[in-house]
Protein backbone atom coordinates (compact mmCIF):
# COMPACT_ATOMS: atom_id res chain seq x y z
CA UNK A 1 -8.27 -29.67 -33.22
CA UNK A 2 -5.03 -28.07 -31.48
CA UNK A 3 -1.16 -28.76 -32.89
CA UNK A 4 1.97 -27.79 -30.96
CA UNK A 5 1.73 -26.99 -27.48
CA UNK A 6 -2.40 -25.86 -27.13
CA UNK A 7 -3.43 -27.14 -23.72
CA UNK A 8 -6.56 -28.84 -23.93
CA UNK A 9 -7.17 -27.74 -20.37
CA UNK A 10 -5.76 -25.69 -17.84
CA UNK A 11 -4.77 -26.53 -14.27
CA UNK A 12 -7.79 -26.38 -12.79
CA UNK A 13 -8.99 -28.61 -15.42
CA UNK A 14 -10.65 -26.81 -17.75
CA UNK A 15 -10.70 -26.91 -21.37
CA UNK A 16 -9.23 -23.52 -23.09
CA UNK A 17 -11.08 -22.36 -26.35
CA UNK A 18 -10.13 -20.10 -29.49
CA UNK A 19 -10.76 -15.94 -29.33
CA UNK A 20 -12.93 -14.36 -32.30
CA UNK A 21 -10.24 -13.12 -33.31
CA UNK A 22 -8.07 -16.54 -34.17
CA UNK A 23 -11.72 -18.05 -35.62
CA UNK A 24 -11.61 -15.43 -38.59
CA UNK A 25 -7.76 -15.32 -38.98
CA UNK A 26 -7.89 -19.08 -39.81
CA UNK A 27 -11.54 -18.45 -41.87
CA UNK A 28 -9.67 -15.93 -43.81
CA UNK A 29 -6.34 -17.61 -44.69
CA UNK A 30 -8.43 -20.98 -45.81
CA UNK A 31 -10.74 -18.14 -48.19
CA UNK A 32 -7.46 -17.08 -49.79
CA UNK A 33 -5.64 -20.32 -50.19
CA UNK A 34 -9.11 -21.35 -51.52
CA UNK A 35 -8.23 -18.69 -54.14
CA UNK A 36 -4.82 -19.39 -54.71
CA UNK A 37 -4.93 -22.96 -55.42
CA UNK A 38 -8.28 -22.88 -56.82
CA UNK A 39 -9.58 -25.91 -54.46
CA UNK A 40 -11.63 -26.64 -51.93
CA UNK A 41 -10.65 -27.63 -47.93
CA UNK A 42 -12.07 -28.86 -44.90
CA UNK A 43 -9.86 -27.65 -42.52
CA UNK A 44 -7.28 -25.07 -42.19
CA UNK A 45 -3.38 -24.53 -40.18
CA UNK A 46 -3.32 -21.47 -38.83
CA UNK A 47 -0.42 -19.53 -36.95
CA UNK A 48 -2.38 -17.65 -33.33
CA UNK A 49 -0.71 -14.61 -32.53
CA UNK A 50 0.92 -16.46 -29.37
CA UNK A 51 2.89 -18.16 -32.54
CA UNK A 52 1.11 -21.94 -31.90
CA UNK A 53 -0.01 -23.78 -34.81
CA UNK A 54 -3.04 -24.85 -34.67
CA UNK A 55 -5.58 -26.62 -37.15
CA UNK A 56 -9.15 -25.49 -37.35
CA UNK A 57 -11.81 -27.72 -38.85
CA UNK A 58 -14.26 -25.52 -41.42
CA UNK A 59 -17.83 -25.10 -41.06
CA UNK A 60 -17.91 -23.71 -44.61
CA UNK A 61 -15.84 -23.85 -47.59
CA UNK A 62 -17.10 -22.39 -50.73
CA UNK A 63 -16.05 -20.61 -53.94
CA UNK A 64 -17.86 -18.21 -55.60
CA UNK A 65 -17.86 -16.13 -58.71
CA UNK A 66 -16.30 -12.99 -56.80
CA UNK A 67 -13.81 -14.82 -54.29
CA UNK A 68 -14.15 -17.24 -52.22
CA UNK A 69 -16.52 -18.12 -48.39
CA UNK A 70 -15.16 -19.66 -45.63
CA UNK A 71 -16.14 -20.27 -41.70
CA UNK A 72 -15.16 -21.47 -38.36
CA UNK A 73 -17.18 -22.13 -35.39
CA UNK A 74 -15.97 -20.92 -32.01
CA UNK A 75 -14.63 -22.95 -29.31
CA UNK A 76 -14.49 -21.19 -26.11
CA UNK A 77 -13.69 -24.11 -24.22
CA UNK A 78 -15.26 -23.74 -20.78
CA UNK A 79 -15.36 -20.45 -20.64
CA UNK A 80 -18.87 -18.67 -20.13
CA UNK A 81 -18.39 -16.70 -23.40
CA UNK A 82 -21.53 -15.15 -25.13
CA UNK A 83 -19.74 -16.08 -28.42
CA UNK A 84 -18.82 -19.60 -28.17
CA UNK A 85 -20.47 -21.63 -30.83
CA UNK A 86 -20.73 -18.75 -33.07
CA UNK A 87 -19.67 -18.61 -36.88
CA UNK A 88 -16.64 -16.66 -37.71
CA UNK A 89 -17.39 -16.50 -41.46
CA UNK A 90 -14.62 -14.50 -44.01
CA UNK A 91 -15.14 -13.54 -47.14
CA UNK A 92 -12.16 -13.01 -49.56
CA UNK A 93 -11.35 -11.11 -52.38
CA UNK A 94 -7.93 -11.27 -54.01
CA UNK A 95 -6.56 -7.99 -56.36
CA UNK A 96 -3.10 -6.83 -57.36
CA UNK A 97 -3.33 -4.10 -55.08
CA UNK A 98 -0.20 -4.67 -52.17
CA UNK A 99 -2.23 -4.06 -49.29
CA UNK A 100 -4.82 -6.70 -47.14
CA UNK A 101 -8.18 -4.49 -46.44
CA UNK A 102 -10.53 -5.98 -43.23
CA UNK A 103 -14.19 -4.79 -43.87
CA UNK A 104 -16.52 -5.42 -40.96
CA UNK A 105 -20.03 -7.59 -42.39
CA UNK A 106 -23.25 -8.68 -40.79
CA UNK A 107 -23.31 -9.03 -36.59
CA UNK A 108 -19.57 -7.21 -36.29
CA UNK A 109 -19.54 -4.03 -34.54
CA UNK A 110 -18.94 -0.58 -36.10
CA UNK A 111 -17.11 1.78 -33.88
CA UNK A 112 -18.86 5.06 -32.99
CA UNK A 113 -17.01 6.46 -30.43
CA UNK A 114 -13.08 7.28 -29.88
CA UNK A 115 -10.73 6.06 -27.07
CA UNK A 116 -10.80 2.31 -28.64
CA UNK A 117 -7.51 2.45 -30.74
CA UNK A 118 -9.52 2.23 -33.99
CA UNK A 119 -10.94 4.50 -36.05
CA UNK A 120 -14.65 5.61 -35.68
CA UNK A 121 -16.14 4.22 -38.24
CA UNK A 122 -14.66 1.46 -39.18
CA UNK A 123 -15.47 -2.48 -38.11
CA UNK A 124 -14.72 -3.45 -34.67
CA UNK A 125 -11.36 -5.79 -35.34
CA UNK A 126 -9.34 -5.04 -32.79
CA UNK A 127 -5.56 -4.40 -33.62
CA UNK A 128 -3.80 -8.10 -32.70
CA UNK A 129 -6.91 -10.05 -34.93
CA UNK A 130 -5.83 -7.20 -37.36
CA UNK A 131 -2.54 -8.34 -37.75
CA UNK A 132 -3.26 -12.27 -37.77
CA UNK A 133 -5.97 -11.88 -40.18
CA UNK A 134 -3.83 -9.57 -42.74
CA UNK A 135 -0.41 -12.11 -42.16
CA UNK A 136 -2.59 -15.19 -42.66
CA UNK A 137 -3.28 -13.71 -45.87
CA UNK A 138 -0.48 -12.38 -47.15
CA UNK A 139 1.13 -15.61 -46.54
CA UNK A 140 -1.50 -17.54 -48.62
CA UNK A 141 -0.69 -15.03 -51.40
CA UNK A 142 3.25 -14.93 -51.08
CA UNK A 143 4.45 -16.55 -54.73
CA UNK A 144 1.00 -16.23 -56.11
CA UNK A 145 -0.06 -13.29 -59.04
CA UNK A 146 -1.61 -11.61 -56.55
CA UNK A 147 -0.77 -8.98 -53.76
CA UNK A 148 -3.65 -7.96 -51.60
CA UNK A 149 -6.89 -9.13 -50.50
CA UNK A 150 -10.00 -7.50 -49.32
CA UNK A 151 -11.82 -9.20 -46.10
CA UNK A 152 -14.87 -8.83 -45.15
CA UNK A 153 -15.20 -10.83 -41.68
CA UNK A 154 -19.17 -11.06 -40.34
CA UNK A 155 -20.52 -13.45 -37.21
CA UNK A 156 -24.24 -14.46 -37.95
CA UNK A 157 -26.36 -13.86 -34.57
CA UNK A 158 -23.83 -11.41 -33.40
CA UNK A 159 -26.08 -8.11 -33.00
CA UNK A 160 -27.90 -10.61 -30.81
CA UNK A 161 -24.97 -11.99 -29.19
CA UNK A 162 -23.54 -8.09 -28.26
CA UNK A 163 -26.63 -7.82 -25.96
CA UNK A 164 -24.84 -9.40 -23.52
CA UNK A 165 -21.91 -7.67 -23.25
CA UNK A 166 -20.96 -3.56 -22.72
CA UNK A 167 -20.44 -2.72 -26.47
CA UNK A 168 -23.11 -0.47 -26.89
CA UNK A 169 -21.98 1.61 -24.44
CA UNK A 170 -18.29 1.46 -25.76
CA UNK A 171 -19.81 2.96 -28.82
CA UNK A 172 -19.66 -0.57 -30.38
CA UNK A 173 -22.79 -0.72 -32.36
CA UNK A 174 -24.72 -4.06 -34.57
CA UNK A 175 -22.39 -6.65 -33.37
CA UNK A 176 -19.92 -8.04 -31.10
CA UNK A 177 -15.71 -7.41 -31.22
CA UNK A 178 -13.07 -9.27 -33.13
CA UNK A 179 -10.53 -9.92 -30.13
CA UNK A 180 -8.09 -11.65 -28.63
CA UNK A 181 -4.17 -10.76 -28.08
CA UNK A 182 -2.90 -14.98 -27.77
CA UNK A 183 -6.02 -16.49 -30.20
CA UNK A 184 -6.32 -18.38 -26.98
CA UNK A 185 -9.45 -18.04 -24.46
CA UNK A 186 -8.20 -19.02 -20.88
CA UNK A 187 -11.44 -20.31 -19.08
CA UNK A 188 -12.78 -17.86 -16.97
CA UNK A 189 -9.94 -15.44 -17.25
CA UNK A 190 -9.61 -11.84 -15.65
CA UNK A 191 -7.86 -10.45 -18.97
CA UNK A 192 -10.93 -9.77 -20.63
CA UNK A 193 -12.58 -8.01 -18.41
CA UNK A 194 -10.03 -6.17 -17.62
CA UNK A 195 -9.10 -4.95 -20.74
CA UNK A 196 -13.10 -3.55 -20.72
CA UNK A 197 -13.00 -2.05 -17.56
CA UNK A 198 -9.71 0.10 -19.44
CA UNK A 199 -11.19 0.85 -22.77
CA UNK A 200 -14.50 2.19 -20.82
CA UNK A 201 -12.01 4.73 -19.25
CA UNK A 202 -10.69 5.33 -22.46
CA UNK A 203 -14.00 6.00 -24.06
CA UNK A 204 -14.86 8.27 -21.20
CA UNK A 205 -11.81 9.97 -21.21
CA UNK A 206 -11.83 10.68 -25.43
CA UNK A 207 -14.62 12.12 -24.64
CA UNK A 208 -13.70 14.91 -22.42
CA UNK A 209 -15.56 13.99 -18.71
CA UNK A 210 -13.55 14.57 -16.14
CA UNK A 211 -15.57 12.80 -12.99
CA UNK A 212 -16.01 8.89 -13.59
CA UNK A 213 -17.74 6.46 -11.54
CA UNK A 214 -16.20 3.49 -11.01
CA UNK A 215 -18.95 0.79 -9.66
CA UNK A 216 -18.45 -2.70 -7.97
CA UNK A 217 -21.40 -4.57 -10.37
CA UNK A 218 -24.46 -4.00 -12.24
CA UNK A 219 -26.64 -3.70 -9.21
CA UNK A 220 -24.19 -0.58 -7.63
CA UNK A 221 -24.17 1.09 -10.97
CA UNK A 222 -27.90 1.40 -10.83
CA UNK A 223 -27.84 2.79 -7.70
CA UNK A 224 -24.68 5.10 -8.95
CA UNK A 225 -26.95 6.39 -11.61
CA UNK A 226 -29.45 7.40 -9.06
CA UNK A 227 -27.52 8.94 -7.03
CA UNK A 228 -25.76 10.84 -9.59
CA UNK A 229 -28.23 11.44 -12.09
CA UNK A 230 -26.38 14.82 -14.01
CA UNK A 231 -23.18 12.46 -14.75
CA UNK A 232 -23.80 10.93 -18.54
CA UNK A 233 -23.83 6.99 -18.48
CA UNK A 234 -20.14 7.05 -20.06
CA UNK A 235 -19.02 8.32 -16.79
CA UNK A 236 -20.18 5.13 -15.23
CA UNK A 237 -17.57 2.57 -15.04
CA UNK A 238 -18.57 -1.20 -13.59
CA UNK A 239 -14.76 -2.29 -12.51
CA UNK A 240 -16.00 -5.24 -10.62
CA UNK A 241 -12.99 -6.48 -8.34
CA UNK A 242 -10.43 -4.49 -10.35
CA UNK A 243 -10.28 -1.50 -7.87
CA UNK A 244 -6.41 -1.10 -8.32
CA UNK A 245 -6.61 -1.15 -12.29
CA UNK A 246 -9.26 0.79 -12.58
CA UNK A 247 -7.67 4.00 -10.36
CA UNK A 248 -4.37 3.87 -11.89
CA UNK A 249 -6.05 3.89 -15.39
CA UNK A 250 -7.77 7.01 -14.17
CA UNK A 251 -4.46 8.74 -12.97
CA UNK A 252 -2.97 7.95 -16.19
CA UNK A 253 -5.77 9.23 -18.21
CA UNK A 254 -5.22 12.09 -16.30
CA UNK A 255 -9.24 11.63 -15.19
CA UNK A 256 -9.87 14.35 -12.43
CA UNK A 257 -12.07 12.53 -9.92
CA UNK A 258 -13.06 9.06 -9.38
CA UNK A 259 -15.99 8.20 -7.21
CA UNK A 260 -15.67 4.61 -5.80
CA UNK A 261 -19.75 3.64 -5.18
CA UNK A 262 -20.39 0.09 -3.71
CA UNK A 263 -21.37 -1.72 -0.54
CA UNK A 264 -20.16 -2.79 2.71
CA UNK A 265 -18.44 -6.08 1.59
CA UNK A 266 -16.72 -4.63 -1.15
CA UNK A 267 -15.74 -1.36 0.23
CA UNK A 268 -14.25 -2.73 3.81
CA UNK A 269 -11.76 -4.69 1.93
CA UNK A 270 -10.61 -1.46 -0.50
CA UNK A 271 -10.74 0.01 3.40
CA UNK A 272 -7.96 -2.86 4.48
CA UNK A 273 -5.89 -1.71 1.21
CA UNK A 274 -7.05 -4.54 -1.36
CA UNK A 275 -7.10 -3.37 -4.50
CA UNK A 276 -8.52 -6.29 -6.20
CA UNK A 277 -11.85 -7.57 -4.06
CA UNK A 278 -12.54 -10.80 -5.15
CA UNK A 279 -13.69 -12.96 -2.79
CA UNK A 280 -10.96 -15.65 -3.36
CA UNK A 281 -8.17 -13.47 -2.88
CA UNK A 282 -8.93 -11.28 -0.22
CA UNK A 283 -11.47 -11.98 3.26
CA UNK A 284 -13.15 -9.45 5.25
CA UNK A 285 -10.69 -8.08 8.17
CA UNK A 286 -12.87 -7.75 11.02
CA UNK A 287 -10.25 -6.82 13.08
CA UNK A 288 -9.56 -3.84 11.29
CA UNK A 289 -13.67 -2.74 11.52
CA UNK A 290 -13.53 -3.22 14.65
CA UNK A 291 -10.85 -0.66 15.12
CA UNK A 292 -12.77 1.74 12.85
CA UNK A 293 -15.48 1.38 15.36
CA UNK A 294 -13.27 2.26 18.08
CA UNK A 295 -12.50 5.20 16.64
CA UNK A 296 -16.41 6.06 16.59
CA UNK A 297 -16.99 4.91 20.62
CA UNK A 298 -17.75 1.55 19.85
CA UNK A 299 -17.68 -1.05 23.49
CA UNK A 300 -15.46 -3.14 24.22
CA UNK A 301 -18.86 -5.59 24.08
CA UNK A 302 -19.24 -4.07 20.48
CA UNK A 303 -16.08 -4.57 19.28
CA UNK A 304 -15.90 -8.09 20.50
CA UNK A 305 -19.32 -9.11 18.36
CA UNK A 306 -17.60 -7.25 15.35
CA UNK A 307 -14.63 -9.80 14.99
CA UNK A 308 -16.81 -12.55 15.70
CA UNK A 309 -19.53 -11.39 12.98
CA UNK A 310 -20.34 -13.52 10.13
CA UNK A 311 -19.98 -10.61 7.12
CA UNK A 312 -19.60 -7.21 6.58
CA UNK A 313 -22.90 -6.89 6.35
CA UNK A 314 -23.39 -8.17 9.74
CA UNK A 315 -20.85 -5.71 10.96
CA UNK A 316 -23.16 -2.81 9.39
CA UNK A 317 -25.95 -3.63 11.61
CA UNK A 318 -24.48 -4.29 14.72
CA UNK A 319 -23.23 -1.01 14.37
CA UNK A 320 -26.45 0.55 12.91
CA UNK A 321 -28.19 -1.28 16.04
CA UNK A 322 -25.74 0.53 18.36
CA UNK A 323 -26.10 3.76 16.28
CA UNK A 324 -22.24 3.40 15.27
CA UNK A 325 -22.24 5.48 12.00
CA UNK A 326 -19.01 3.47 10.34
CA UNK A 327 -19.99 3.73 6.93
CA UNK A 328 -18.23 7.37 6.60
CA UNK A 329 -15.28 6.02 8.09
CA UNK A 330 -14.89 3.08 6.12
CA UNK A 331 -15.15 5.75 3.07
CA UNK A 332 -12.54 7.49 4.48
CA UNK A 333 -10.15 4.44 4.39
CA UNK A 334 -11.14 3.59 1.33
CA UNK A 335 -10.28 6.70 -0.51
CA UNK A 336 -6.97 6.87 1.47
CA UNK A 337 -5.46 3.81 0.23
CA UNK A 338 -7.49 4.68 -3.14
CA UNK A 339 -5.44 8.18 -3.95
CA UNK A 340 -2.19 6.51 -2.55
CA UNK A 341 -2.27 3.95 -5.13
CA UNK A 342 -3.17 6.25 -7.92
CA UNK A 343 0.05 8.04 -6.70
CA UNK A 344 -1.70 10.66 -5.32
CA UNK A 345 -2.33 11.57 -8.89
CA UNK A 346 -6.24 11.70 -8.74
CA UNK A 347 -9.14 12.93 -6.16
CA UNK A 348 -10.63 9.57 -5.01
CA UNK A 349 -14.29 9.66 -3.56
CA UNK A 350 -16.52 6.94 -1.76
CA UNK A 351 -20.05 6.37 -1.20
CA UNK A 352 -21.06 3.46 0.30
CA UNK A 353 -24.53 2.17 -0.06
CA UNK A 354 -27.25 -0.20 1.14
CA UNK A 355 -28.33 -3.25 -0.66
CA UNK A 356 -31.99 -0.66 -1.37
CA UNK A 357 -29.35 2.10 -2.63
CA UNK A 358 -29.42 4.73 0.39
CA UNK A 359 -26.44 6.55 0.89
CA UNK A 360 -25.00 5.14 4.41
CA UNK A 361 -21.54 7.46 4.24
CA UNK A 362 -19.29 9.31 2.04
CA UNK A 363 -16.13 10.60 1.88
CA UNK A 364 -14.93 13.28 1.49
CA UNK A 365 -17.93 15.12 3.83
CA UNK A 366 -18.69 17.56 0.85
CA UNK A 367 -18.56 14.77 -1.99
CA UNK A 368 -22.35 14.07 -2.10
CA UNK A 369 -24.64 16.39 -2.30
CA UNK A 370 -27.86 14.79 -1.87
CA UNK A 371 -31.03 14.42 0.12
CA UNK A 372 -30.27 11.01 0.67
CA UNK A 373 -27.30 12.51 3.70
């Protein structure tokens, strides 16, 4: 399917796929040249905004007595993307107008709220599939009678297909995104989410709240939301392992306080200084939790079981069974290393929870007020 230089799979040996946004590019340019030329096609070349050329087969290819239909279907490679197999279907109008206008159709998002870089209102194409679609066009009309095009781009199934992803609360509403910033989907890549973690910030911050929760995972969030039920859900933030991003986002959102909410695995490596948590980057120092609980009176007996412990977990209740309160402690770490890396340019906060939710420490003392103490 792939000219030029498109790995069919990456190093780890997986196959690399197409983003939404290259899918209705190439549907788009194959609706105009349809146009143009007055023909039919099966496939379509298509430039990705990385600059590879790259031929997509077509799913559809029709004329009709306003413009012209044409489709791809997604390939996301391996990747574990909601959207893979989907239909990126474009609809083309040509007019002697100088100017290429995307419309968003059936199962593409509409924006509703600000902080996304596009208007509210308009269809959820983000700016790089912008400028593919409208230069794919434009170059099917270059030497033609005609000088603009109007695009309406719409993915069958995708109000169905945004149920599995944060758009909703984005303000992304009756379908999924048009993305992508190479046309190319890297299996199992951290851009993506990434880039979501930021625009949630974004949409938060548009929207003037100055406290944001930033959240480990889905189950941590629910517990966030309990323990801090007068924050609005924007102000919940799941940043997964992407502590570091996620703080110096804040600080340069200007964001005034950012309460870090997770559990003991997650929070004694933020306490060690690792600002990204996952587990294949970064292990559990025991050595350095068993310093903490030094600092609390913890044996020498103690200690010793603490560097030898299996998780963090298990460190938690050796230390609950010696009535060791390190939770607090570990907080405090955690939102020491957590302001220095936001350059000391935002008030950092840390709860740290049990796998039922209850509040086992905080820091700053004064941070939580709740009867959960």
């Amino acid at each position: 399917m792939a000219e030029g230089n498109v790995p069919p799979r990456n190093r780890k040996g997986l196959r690399t796929g197409f983003t939404t946004g290259a899918c209705a590019a190439a549907a788009a340019k194959a609706a105009a040249r349809c146009l143009v030329r007055n023909t039919v096609l099966t496939e379509i070349e298509t430039t990705l905004p990385n600059r590879m050329t790259v031929t997509f087969p077509l799913k559809r290819c029709e004329l009709t007595p306003t413009g012209a239909i044409c489709s791809v279907i997604k390939d996301a490679g391996d990747d574990p993307d909601c959207t893979h197999g989907a239909e990126l279907v474009a609809e083309v109008t040509l007019h002697s107008e100088p100017a290429v206008e995307i419309r968003g159709g059936e199962g593409v998002a509409t924006v509703t709220k600000p902080g996304l870089g596009l208007e509210v209102g308009a269809p959820a194409v983000n700016p790089v599939p912008r400028r593919n679609i409208t230069e794919m066009v434009e170059q099917e009309l270059a030497g033609s009678k005609y000088r603009g095009a109007i695009v309406t781009i719409s993915v069958p199934g995708g109000e169905e297909m945004a149920k599995e992803t944060i758009n909703a609360r984005l303000g992304l509403i009756g379908g999924i995104s048009i993305l992508g910033t190479t046309g190319i989907v890297r299996p199992y890549s951290t851009a993506a989410f990434k880039a979501s973690v930021i625009q949630a910030i974004d949409v938060a911050c548009e929207r003037g709240l100055g406290e944001l929760v930033l959240t480990t995972g889905g189950k941590s969030e629910a517990f966030a939301m309990k323990l801090l039920p007068h924050l609005p859900e924007d102000a919940f933030i799941q940043m997964g392992d992407f502590v570091g991003t996620a703080l110096k986002h804040c600080a340069r959102r200007h964001i005034r306080c950012a309460v870090i909410v997770g559990m003991i695995g997650k929070l004694s490596k933020m306490a060690d200084g690792r600002m990204q948590t996952h587990a294949a980057g970064s292990e559990v120092n025991m050595e350095l939790l068993a310093s903490l609980a030094a600092e609390l009176g913890a044996s020498e007996e103690l200690r010793a079981r603490i560097r030898q412990a299996n998780t963090a977990r298990h460190v938690l209740e050796l230390c609950s069974a010696e009535n060791i309160g390190i939770a607090s402690l570990v907080c405090r770490r955690v939102v020491e290393h957590g302001t220095q890396h936001a350059g000391g340019k935002l008030a950092v906060h840390a709860c740290l929870l049990d796998f039922n939710g209850r509040l086992l420490g905080h820091y700053p003392p004064h941070a939580i007020q709740s009867e959960q103490n």
